[in-house]
N, C-alpha and C. Protein backbone atom coordinates (compact mmCIF):
# COMPACT_ATOMS: atom_id res chain seq x y z
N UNK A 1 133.71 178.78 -71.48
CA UNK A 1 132.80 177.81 -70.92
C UNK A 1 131.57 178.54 -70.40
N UNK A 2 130.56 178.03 -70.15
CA UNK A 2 128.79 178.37 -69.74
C UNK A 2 128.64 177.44 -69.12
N UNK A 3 127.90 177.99 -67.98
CA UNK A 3 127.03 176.88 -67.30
C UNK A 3 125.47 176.88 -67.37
N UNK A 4 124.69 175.77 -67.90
CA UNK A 4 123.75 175.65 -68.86
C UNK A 4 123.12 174.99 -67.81
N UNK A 5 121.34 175.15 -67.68
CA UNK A 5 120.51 174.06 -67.09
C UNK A 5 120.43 173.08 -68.34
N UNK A 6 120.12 171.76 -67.97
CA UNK A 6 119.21 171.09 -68.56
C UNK A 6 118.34 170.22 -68.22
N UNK A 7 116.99 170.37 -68.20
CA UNK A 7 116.21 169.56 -68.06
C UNK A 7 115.25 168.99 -68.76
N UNK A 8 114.84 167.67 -68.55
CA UNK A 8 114.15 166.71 -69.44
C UNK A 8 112.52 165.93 -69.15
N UNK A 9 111.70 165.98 -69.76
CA UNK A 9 110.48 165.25 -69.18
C UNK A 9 111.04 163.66 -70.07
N UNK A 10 110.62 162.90 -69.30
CA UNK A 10 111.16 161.39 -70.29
C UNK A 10 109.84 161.25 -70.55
N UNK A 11 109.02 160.98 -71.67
CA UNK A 11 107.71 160.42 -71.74
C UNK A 11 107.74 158.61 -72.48
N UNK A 12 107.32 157.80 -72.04
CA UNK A 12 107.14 156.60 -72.15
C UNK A 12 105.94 156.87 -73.31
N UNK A 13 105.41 157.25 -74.44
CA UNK A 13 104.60 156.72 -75.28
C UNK A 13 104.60 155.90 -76.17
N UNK A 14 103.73 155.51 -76.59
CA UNK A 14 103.53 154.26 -77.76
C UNK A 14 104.47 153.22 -77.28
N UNK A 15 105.11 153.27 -76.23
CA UNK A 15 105.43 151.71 -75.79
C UNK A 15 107.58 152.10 -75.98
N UNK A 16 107.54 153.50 -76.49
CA UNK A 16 109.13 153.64 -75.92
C UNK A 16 110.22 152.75 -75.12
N UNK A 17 111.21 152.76 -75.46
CA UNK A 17 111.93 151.63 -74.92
C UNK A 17 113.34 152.08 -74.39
N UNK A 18 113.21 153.94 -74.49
CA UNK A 18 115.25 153.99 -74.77
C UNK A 18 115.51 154.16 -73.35
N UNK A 19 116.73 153.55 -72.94
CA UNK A 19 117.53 153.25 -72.25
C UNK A 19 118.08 154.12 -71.75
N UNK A 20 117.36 155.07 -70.66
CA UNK A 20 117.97 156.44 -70.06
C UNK A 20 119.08 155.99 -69.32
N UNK A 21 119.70 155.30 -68.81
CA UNK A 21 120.84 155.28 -68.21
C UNK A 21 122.06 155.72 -69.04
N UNK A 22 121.70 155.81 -70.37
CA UNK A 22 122.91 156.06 -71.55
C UNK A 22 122.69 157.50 -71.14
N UNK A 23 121.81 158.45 -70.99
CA UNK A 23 121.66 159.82 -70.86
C UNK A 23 122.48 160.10 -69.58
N UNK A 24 121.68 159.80 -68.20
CA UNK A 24 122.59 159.62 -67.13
C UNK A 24 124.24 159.41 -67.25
N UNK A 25 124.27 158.54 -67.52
CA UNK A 25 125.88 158.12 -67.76
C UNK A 25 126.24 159.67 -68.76
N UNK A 26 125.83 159.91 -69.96
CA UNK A 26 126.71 160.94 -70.41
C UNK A 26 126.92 162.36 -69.49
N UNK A 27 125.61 162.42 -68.78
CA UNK A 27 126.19 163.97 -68.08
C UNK A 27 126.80 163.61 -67.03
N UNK A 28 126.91 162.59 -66.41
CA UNK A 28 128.05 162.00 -65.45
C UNK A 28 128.87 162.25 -65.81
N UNK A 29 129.24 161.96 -67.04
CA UNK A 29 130.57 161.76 -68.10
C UNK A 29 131.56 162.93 -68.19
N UNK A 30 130.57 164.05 -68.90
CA UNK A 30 130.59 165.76 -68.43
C UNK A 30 130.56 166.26 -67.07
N UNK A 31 130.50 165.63 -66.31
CA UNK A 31 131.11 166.17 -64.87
C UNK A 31 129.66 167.11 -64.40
N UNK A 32 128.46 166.97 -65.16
CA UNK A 32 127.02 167.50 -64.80
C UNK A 32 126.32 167.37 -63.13
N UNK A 33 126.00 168.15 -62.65
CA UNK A 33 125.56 168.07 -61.57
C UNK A 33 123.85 167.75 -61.42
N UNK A 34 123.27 166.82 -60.92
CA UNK A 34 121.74 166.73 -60.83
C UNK A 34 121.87 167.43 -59.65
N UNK A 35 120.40 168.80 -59.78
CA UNK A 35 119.65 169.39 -58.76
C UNK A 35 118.93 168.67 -58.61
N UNK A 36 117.70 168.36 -59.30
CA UNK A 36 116.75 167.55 -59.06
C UNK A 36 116.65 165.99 -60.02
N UNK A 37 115.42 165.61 -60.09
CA UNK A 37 115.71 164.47 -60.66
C UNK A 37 115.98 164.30 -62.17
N UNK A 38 115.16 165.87 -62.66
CA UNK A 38 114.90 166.07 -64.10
C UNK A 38 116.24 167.40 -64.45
N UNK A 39 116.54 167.79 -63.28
CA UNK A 39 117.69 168.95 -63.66
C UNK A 39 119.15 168.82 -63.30
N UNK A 40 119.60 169.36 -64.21
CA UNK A 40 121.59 168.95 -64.09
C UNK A 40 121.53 170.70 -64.30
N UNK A 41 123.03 170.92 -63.92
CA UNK A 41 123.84 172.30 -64.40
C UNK A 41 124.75 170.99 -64.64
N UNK A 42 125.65 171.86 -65.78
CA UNK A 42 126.55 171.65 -66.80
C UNK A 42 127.39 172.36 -67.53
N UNK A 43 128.46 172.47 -67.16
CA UNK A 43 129.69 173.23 -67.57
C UNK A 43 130.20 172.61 -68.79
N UNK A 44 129.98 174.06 -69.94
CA UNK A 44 130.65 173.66 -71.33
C UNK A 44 130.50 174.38 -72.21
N UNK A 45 131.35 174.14 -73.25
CA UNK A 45 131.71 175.20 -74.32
C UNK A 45 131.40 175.38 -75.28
N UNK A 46 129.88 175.09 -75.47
CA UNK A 46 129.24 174.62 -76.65
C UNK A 46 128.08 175.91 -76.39
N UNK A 47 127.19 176.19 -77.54
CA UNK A 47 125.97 176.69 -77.30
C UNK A 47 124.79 176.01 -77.04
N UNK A 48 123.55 176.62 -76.81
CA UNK A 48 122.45 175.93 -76.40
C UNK A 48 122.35 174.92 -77.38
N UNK A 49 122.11 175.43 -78.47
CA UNK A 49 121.07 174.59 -79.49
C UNK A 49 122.70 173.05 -79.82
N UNK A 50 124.02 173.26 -79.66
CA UNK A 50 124.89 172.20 -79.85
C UNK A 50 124.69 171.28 -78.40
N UNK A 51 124.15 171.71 -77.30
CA UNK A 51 123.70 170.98 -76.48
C UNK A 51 122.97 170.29 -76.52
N UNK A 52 121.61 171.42 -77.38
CA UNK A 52 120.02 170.08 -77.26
C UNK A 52 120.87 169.15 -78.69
N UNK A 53 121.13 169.40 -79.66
CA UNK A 53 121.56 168.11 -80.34
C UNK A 53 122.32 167.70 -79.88
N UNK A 54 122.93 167.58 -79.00
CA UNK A 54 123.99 166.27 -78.37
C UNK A 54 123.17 165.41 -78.00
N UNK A 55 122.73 166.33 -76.63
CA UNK A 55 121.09 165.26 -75.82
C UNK A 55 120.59 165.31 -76.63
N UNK A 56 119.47 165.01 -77.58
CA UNK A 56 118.83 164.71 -78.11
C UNK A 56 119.38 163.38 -78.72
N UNK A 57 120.22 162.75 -78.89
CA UNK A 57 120.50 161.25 -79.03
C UNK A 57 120.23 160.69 -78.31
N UNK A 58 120.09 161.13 -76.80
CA UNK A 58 120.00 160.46 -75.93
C UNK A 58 118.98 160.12 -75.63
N UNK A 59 117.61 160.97 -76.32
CA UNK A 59 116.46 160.69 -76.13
C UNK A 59 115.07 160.06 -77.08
N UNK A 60 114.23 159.98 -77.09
CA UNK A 60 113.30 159.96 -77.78
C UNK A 60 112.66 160.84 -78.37
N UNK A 61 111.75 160.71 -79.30
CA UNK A 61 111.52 161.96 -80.29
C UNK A 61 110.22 162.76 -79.42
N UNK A 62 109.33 162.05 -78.40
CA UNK A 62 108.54 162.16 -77.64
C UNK A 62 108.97 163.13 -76.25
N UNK A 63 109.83 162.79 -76.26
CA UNK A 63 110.55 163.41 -74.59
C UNK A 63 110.79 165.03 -75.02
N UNK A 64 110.87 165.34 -73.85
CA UNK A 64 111.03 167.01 -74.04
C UNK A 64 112.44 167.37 -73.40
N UNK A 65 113.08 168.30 -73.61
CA UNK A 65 114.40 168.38 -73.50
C UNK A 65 114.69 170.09 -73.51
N UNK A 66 115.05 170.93 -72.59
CA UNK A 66 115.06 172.14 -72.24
C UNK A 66 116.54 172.72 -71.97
N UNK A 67 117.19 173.47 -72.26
CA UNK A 67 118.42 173.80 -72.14
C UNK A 67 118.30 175.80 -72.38
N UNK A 68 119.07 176.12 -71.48
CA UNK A 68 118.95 177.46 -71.16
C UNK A 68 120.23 177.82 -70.41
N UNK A 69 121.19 178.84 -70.65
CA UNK A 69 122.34 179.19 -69.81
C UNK A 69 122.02 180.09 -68.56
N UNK A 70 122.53 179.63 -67.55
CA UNK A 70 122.41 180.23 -66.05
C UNK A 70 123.62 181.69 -65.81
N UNK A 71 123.27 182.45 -65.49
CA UNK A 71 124.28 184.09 -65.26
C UNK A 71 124.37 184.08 -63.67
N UNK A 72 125.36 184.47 -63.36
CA UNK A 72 125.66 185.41 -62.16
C UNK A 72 124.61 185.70 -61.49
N UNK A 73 124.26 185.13 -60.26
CA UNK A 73 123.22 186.40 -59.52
C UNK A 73 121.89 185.74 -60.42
N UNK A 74 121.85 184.89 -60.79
CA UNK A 74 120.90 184.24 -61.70
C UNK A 74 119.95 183.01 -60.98
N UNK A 75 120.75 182.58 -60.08
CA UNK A 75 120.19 181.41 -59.42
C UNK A 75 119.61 181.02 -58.15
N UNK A 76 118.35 180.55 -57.77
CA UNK A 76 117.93 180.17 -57.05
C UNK A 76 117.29 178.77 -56.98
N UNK A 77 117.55 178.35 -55.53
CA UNK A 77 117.10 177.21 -55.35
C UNK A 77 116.57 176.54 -53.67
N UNK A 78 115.75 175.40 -53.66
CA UNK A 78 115.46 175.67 -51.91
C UNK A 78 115.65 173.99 -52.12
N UNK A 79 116.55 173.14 -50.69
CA UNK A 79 116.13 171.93 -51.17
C UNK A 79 116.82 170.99 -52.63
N UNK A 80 117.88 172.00 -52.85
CA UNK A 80 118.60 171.16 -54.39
C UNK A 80 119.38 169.80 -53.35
N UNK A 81 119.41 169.16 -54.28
CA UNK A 81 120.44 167.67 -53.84
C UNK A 81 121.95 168.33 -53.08
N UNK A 82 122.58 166.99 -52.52
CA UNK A 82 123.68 167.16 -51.66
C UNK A 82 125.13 167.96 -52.94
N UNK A 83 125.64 168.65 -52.55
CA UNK A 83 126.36 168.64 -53.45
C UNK A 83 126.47 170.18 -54.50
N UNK A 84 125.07 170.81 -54.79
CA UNK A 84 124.61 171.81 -55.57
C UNK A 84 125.65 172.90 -55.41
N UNK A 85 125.62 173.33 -54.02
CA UNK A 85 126.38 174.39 -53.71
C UNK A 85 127.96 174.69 -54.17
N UNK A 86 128.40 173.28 -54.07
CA UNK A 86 129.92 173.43 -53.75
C UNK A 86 129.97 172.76 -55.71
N UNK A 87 129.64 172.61 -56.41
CA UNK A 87 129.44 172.48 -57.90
C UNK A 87 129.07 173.90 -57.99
N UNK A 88 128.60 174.73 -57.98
CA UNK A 88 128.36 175.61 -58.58
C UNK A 88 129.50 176.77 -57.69
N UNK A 89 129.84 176.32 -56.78
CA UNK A 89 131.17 177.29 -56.24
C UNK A 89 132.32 177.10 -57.46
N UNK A 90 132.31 175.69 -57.41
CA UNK A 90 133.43 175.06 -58.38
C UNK A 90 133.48 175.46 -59.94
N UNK A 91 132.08 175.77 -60.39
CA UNK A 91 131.52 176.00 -61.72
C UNK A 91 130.44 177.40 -61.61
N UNK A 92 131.19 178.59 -61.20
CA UNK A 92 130.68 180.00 -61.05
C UNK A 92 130.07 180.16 -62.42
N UNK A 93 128.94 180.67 -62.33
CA UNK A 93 128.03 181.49 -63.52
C UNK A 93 128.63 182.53 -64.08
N UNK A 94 129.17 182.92 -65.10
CA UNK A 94 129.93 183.88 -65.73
C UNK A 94 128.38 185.38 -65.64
């Protein structure tokens, strides 16, 4: 297993319509933690690029979508949501 950032810009162009709560709901699903509003860590056994094509259903062809694995001694943060700490105690950075 890896624990992976991912984060997303959603862009609304040409009148876009998709239904981000289906995105939400899946990294819920995966047990994903939101830092911020646009960032989750995510524990899983896949590589980067089998990640961005997962999410990438979830999104539009417009939206931007970023995925990168987090290491040991790798992370900083000031201000993450309730919760960050004790998820990433739970889900240590290899």
């Amino acid at each position: 297993m890896a624990i992976y950032t991912l984060t997303y810009d959603l862009i609304n162009e040409n009148g876009s319509s998709n239904d981000y709560q289906e995105l939400w709901n899946e990294l819920e699903r995966l047990n994903a933690h939101r830092v911020t509003e646009s960032f989750w860590l995510i524990n899983l056994g896949n590589t980067p690029k089998e990640v961005i094509e997962h999410f990438k259903s979830f999104t539009d062809k417009d939206d931007r979508l970023w995925v990168s694995s987090l290491r040991k001694n790798e992370s900083w943060f000031i201000n993450a949501k309730r919760g960050t700490n004790k998820w990433l105690k739970e889900n240590p950075p290899s």
